[in-house]
N, C-alpha and C. Protein backbone atom coordinates (compact mmCIF):
# COMPACT_ATOMS: atom_id res chain seq x y z
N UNK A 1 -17.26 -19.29 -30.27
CA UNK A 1 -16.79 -19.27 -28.89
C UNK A 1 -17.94 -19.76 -28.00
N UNK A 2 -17.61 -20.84 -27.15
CA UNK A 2 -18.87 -21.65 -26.16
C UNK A 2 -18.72 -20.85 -24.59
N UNK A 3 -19.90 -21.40 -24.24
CA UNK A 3 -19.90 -20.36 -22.63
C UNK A 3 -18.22 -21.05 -21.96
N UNK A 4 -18.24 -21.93 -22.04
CA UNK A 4 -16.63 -22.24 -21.63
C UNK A 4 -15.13 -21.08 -21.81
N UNK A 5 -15.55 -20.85 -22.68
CA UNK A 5 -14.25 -20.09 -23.23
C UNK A 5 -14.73 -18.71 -22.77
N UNK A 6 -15.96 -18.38 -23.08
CA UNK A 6 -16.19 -16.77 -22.35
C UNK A 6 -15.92 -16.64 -21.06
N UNK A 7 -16.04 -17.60 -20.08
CA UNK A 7 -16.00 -17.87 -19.06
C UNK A 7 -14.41 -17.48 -18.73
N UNK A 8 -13.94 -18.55 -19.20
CA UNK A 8 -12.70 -18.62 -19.31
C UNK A 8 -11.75 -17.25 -19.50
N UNK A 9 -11.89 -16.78 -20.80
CA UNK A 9 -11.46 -15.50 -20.67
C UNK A 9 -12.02 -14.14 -20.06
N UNK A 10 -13.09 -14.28 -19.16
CA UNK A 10 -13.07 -13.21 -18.08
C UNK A 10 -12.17 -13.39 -16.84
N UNK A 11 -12.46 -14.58 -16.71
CA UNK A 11 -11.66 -15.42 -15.22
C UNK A 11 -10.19 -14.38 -15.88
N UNK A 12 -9.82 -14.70 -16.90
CA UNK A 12 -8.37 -14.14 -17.10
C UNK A 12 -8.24 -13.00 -17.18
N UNK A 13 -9.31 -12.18 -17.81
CA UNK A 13 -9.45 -10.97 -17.68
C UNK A 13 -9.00 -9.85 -16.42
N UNK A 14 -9.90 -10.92 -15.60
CA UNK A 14 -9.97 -10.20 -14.04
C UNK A 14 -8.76 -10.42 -13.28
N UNK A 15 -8.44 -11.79 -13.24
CA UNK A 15 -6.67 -11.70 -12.61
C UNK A 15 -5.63 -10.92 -13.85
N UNK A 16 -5.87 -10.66 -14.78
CA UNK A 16 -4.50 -9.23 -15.00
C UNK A 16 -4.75 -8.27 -14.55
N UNK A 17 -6.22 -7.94 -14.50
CA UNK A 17 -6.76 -6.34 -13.87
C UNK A 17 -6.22 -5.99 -12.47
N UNK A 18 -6.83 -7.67 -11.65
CA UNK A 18 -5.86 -7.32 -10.85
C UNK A 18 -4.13 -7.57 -10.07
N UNK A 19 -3.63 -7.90 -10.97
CA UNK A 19 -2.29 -8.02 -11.23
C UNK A 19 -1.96 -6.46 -11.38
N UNK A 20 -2.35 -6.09 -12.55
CA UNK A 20 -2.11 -4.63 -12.44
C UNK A 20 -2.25 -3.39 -11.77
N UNK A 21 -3.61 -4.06 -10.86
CA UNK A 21 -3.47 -3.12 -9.50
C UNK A 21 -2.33 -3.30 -8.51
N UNK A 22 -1.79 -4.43 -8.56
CA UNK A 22 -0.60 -5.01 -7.73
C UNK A 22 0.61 -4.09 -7.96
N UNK A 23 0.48 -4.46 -9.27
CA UNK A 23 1.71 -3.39 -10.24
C UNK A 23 1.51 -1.68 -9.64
N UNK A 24 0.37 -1.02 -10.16
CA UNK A 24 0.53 -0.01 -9.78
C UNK A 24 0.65 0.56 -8.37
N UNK A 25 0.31 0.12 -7.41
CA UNK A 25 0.40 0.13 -6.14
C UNK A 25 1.99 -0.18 -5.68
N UNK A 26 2.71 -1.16 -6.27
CA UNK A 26 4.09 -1.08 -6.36
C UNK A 26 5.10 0.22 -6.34
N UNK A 27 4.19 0.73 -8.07
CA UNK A 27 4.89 2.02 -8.88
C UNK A 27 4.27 3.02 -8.05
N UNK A 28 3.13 2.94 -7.57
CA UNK A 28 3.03 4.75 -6.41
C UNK A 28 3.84 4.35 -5.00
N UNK A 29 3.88 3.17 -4.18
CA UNK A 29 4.95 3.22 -3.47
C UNK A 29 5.99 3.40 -3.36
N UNK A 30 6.37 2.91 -4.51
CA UNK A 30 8.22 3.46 -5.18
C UNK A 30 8.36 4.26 -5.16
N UNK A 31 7.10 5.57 -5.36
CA UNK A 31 7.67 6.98 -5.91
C UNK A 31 7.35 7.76 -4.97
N UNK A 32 6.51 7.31 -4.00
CA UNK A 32 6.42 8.07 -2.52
C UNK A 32 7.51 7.70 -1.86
N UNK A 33 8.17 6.30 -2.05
CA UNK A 33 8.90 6.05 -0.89
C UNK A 33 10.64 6.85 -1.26
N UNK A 34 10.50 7.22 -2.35
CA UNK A 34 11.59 7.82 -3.39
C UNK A 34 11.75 8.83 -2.69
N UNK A 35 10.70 9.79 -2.99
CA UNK A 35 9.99 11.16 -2.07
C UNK A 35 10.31 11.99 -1.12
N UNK A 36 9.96 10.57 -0.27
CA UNK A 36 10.23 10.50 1.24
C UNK A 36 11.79 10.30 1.71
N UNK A 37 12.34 9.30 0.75
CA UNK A 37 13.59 9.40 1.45
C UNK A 37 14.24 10.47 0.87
N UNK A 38 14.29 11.05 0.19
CA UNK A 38 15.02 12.33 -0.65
C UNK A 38 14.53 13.34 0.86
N UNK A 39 13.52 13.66 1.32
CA UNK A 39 13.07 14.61 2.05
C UNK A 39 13.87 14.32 3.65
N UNK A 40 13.95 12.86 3.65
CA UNK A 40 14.36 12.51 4.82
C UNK A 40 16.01 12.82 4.82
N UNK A 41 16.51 12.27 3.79
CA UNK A 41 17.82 12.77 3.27
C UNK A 41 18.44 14.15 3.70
N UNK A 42 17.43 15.36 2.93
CA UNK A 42 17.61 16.45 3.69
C UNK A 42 17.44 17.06 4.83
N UNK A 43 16.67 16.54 5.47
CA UNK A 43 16.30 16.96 6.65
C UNK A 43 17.36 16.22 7.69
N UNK A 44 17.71 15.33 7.56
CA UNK A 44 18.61 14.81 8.62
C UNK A 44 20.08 14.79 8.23
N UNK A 45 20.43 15.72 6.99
CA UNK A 45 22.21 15.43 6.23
C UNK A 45 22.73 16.80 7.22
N UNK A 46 24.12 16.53 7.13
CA UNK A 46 24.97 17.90 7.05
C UNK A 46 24.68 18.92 8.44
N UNK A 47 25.42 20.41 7.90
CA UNK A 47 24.84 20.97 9.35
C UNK A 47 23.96 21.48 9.70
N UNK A 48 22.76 21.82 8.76
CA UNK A 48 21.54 22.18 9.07
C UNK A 48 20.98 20.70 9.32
N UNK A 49 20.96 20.06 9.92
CA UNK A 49 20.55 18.44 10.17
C UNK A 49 19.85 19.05 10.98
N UNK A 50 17.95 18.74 10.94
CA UNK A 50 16.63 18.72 11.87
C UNK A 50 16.43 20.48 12.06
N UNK A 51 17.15 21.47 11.05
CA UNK A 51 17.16 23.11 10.57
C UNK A 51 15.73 23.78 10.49
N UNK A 52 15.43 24.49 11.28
CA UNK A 52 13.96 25.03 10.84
C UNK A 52 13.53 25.12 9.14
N UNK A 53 14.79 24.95 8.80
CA UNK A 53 14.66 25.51 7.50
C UNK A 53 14.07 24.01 6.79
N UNK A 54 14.09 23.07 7.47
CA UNK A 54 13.43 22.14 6.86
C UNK A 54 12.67 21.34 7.81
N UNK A 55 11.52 22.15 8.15
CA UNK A 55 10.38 22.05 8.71
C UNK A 55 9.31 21.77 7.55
N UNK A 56 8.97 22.50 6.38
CA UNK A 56 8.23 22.42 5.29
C UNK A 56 8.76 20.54 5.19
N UNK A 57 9.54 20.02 4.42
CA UNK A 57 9.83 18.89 3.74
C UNK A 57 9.55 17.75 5.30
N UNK A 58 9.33 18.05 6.50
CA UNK A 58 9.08 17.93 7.55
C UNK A 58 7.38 17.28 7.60
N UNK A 59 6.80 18.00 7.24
CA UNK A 59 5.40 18.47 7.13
C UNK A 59 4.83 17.76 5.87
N UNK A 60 5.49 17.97 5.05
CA UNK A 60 5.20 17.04 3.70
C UNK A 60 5.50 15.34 4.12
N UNK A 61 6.11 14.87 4.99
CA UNK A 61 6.22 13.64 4.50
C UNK A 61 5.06 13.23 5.22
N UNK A 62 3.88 13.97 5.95
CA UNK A 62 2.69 13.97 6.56
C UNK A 62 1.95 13.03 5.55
N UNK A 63 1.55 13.99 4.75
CA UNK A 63 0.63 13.67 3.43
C UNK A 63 1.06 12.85 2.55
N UNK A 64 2.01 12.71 2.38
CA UNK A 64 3.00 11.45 1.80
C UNK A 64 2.46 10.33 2.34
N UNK A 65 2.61 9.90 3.38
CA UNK A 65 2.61 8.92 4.07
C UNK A 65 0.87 8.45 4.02
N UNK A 66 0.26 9.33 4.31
CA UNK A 66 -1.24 8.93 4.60
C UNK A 66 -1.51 9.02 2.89
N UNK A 67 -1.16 9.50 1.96
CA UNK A 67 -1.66 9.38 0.85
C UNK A 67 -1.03 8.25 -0.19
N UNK A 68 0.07 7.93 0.52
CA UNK A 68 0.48 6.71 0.37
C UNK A 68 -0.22 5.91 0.68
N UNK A 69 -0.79 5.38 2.11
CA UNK A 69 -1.87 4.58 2.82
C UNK A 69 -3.17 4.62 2.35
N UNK A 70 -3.85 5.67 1.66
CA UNK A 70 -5.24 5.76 1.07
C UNK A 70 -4.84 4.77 -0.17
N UNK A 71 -3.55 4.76 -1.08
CA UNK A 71 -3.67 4.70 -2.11
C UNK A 71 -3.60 3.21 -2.05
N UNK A 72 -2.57 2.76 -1.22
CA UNK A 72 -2.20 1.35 -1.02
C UNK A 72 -3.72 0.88 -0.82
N UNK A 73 -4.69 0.53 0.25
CA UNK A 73 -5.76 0.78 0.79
C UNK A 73 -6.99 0.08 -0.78
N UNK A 74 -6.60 1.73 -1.36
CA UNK A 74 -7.82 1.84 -2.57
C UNK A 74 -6.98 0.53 -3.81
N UNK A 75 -6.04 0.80 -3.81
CA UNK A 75 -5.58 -0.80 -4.84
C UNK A 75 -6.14 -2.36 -4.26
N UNK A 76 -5.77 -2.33 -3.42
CA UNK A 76 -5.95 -3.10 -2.60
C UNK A 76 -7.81 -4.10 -2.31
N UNK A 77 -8.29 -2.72 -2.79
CA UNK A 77 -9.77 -2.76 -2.92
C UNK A 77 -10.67 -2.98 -4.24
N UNK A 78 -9.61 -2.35 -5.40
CA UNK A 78 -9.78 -2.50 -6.51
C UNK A 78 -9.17 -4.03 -7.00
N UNK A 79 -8.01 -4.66 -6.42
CA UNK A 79 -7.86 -5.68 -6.69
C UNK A 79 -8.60 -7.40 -5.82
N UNK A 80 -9.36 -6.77 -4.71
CA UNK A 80 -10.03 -7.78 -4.26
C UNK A 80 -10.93 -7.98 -5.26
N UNK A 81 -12.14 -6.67 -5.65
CA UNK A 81 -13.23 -6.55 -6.95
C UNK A 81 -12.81 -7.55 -7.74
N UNK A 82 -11.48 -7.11 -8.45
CA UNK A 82 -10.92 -7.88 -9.79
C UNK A 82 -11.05 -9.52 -8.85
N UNK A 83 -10.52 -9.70 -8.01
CA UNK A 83 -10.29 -11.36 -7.69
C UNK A 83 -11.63 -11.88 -7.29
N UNK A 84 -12.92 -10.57 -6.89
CA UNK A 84 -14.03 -11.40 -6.37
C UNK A 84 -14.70 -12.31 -7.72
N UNK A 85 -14.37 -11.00 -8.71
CA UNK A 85 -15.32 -11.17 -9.99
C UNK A 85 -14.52 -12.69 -10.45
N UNK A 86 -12.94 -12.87 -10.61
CA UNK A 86 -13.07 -13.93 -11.29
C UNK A 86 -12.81 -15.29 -10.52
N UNK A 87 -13.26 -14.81 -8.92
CA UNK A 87 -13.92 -15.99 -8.60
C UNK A 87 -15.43 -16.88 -8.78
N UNK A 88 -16.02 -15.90 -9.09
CA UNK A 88 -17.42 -16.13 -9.61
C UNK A 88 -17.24 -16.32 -10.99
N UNK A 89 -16.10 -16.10 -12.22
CA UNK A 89 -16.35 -17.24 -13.11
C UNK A 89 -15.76 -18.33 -13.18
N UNK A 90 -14.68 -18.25 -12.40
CA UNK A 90 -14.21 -19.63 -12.23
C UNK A 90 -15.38 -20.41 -11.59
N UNK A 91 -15.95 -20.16 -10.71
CA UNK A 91 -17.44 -21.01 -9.77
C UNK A 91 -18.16 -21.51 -11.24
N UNK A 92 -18.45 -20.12 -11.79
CA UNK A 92 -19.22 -20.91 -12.99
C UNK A 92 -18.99 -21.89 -14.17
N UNK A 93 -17.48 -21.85 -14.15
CA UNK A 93 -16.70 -22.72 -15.25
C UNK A 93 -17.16 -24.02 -14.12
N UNK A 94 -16.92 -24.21 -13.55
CA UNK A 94 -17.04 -24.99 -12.40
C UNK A 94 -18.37 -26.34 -12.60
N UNK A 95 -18.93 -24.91 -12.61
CA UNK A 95 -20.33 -25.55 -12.57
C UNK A 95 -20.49 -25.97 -13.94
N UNK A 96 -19.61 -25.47 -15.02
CA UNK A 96 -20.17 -26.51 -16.22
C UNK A 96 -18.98 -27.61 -16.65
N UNK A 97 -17.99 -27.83 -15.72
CA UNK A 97 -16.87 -29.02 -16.05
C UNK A 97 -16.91 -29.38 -14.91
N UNK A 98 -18.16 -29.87 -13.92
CA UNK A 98 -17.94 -30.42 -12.82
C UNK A 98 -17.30 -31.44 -12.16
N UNK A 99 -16.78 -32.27 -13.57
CA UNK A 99 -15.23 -32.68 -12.67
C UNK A 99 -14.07 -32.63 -12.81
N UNK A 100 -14.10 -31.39 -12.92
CA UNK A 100 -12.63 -30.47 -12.61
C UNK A 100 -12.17 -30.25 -11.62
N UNK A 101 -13.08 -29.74 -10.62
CA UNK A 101 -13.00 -29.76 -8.63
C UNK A 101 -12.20 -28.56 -8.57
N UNK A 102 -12.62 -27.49 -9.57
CA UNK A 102 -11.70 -26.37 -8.83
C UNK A 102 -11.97 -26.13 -7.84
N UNK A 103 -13.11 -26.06 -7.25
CA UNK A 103 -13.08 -25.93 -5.73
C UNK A 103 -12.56 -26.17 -5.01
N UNK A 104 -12.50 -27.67 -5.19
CA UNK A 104 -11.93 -28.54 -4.24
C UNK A 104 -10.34 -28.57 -3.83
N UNK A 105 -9.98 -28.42 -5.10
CA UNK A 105 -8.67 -28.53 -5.75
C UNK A 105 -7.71 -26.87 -5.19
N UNK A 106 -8.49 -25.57 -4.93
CA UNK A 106 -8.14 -24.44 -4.56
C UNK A 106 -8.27 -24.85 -3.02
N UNK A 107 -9.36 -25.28 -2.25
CA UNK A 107 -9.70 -25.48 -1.06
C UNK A 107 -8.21 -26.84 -0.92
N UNK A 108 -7.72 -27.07 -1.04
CA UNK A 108 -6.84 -28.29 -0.89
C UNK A 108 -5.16 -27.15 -0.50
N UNK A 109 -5.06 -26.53 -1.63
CA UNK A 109 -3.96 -25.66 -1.71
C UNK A 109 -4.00 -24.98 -0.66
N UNK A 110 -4.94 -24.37 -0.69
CA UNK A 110 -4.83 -23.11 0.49
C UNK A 110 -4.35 -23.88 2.26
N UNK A 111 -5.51 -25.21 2.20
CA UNK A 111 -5.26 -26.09 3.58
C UNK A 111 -3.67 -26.25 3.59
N UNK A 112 -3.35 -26.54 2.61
CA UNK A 112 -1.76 -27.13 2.70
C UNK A 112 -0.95 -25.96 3.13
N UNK A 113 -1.22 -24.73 2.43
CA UNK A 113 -0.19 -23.81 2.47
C UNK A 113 -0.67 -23.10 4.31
N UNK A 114 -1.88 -23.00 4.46
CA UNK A 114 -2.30 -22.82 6.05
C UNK A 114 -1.44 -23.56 6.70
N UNK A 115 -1.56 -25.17 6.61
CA UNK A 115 -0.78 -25.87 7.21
C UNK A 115 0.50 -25.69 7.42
N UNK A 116 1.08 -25.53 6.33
CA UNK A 116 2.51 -25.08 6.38
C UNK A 116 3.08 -23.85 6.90
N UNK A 117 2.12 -22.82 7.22
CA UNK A 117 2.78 -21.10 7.34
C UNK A 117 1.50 -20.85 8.04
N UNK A 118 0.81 -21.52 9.37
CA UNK A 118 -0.11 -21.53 10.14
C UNK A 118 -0.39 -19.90 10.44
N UNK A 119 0.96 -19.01 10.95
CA UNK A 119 0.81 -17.99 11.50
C UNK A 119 0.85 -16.71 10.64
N UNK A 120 1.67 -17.01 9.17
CA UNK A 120 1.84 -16.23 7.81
C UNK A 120 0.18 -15.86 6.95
N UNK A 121 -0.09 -16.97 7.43
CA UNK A 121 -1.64 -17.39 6.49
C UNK A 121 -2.60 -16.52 6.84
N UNK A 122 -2.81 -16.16 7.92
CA UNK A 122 -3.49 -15.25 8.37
C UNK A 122 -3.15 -13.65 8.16
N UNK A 123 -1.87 -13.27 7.97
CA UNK A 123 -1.68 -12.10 8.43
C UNK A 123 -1.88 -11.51 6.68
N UNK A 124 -2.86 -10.53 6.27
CA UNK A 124 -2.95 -10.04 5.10
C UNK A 124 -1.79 -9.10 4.80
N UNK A 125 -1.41 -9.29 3.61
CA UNK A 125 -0.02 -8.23 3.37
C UNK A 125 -0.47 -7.25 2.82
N UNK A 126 -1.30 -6.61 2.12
CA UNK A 126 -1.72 -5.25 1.61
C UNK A 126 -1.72 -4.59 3.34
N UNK A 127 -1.88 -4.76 4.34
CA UNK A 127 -1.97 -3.99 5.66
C UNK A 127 -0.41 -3.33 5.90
N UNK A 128 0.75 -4.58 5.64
CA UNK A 128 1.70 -4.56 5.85
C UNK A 128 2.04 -2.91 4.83
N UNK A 129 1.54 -3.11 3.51
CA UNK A 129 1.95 -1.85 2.62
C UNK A 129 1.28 -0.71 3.39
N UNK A 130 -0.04 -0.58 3.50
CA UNK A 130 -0.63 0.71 4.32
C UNK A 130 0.35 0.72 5.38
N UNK A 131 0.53 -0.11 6.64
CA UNK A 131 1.00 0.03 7.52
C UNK A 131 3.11 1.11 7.05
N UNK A 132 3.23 0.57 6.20
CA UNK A 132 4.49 0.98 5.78
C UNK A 132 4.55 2.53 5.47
N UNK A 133 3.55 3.31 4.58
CA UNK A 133 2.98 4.99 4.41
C UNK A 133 2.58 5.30 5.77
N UNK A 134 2.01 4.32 7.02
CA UNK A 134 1.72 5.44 7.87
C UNK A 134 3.02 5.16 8.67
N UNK A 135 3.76 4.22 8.59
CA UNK A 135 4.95 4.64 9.45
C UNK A 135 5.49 6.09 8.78
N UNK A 136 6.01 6.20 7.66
CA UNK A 136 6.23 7.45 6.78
C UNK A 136 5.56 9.32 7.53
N UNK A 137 4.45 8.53 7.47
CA UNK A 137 3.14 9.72 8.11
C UNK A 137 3.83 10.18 9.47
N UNK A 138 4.20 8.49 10.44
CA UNK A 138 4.47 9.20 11.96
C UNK A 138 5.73 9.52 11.84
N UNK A 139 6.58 9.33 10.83
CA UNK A 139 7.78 9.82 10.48
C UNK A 139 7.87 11.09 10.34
N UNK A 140 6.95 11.69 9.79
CA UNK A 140 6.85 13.03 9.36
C UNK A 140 6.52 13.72 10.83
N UNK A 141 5.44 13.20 11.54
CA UNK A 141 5.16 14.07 12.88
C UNK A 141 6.39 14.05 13.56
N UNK A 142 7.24 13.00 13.42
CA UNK A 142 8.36 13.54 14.80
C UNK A 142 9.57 14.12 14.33
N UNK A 143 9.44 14.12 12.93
CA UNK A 143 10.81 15.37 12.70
C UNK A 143 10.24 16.41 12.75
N UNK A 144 8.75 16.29 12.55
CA UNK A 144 8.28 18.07 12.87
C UNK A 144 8.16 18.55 14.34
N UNK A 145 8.09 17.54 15.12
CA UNK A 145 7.56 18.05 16.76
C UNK A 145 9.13 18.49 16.68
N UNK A 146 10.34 17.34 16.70
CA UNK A 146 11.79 17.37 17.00
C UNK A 146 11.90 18.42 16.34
N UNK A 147 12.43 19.10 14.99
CA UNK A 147 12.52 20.33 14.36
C UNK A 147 11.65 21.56 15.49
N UNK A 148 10.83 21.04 15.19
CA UNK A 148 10.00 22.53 16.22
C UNK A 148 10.76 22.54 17.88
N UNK A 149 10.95 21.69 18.34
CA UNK A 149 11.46 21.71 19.93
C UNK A 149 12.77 21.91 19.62
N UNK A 150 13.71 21.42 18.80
CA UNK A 150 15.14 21.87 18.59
C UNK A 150 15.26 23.59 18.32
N UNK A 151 14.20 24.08 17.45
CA UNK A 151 14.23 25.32 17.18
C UNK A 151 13.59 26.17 18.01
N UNK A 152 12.68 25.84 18.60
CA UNK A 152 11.76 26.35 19.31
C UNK A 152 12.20 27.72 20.01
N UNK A 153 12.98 28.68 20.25
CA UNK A 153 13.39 30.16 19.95
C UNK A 153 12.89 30.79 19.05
N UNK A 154 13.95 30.42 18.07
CA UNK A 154 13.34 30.66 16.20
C UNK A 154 11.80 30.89 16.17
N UNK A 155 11.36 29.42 16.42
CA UNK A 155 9.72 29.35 16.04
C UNK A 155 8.60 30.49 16.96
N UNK A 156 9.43 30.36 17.86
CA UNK A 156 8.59 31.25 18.61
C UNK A 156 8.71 33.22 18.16
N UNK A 157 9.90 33.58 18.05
CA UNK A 157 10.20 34.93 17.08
C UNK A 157 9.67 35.12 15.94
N UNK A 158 9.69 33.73 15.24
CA UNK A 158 8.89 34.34 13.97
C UNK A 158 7.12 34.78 14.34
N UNK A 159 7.08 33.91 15.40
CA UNK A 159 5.24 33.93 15.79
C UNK A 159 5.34 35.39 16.10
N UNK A 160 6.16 35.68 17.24
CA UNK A 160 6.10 36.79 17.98
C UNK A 160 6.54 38.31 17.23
N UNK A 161 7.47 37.76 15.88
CA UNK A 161 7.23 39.14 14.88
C UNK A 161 5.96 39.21 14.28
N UNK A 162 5.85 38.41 14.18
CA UNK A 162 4.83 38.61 13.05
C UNK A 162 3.41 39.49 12.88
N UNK A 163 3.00 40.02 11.89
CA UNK A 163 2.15 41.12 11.42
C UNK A 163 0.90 40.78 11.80
């Protein structure tokens, strides 16, 4: 095996690694967003709809949401790593088949696709996923303020029994 091919198969290495951060960041969104709507489900069905009694599942989609957003966030971070690293062996394959022009040849693509989606090109989509858990998060604060102000009698008796 020549430095070519080692080269070569890290470059590949590193884009499945991070492919698979892609993947898993998928599979924990799915299962928060699963979560969340099951919680949302209850809290807003039937005639206990916005019920003190589902203030707790209220409260949970808090941490849902922001731990959704850490997680999105931390993939997100783990898969830049994976893409920094096998940009630096592709650079180095580079540098030993110098006329290949991956550089050039990546720098060409990207201009075109800028060109084409001027205002898309810019906007990073891993934000769009965080941004999606903390909507979840402020989701959670206003069925809890709304639950608490709908009940707000209730909430206040239990304060005012209490030991």
């Amino acid at each position: 095996m020549d430095e070519k091919d080692i080269l070569w198969y890290m470059y590949q290495e590193h884009c499945t690694h991070g492919r698979h951060h892609e993947t898993l960041r998928a599979t924990t969104t799915n299962l928060l967003f699963v979560v969340a709507a099951g919680a949302i489900a209850v809290i807003t069905h039937g005639d206990k709809s916005l019920a003190l009694d589902n203030l707790p599942l209220a409260i949970l989609l808090i941490p849902i949401g922001l731990l959704g957003a850490l997680f999105s966030a931390k993939y997100h971070e783990r898969f830049d790593m994976h893409m920094q690293r096998a940009g630096k062996y592709r650079d180095a394959l580079e540098s030993l088949i110098p006329a290949s022009n991956l550089r050039v040849l990546k720098s060409e693509a990207d201009a075109a696709t800028k060109k084409k989606y001027p205002k898309l090109f810019e906007l990073r989509l891993y934000k769009f996923w965080i941004a999606l858990h903390c909507f979840v998060a402020a989701l959670g604060v206003i069925l809890t303020v709304t639950i608490v102000m709908l009940n707000r009698g209730q909430v206040i008796s239990v304060f005012h029994h209490a030991p």
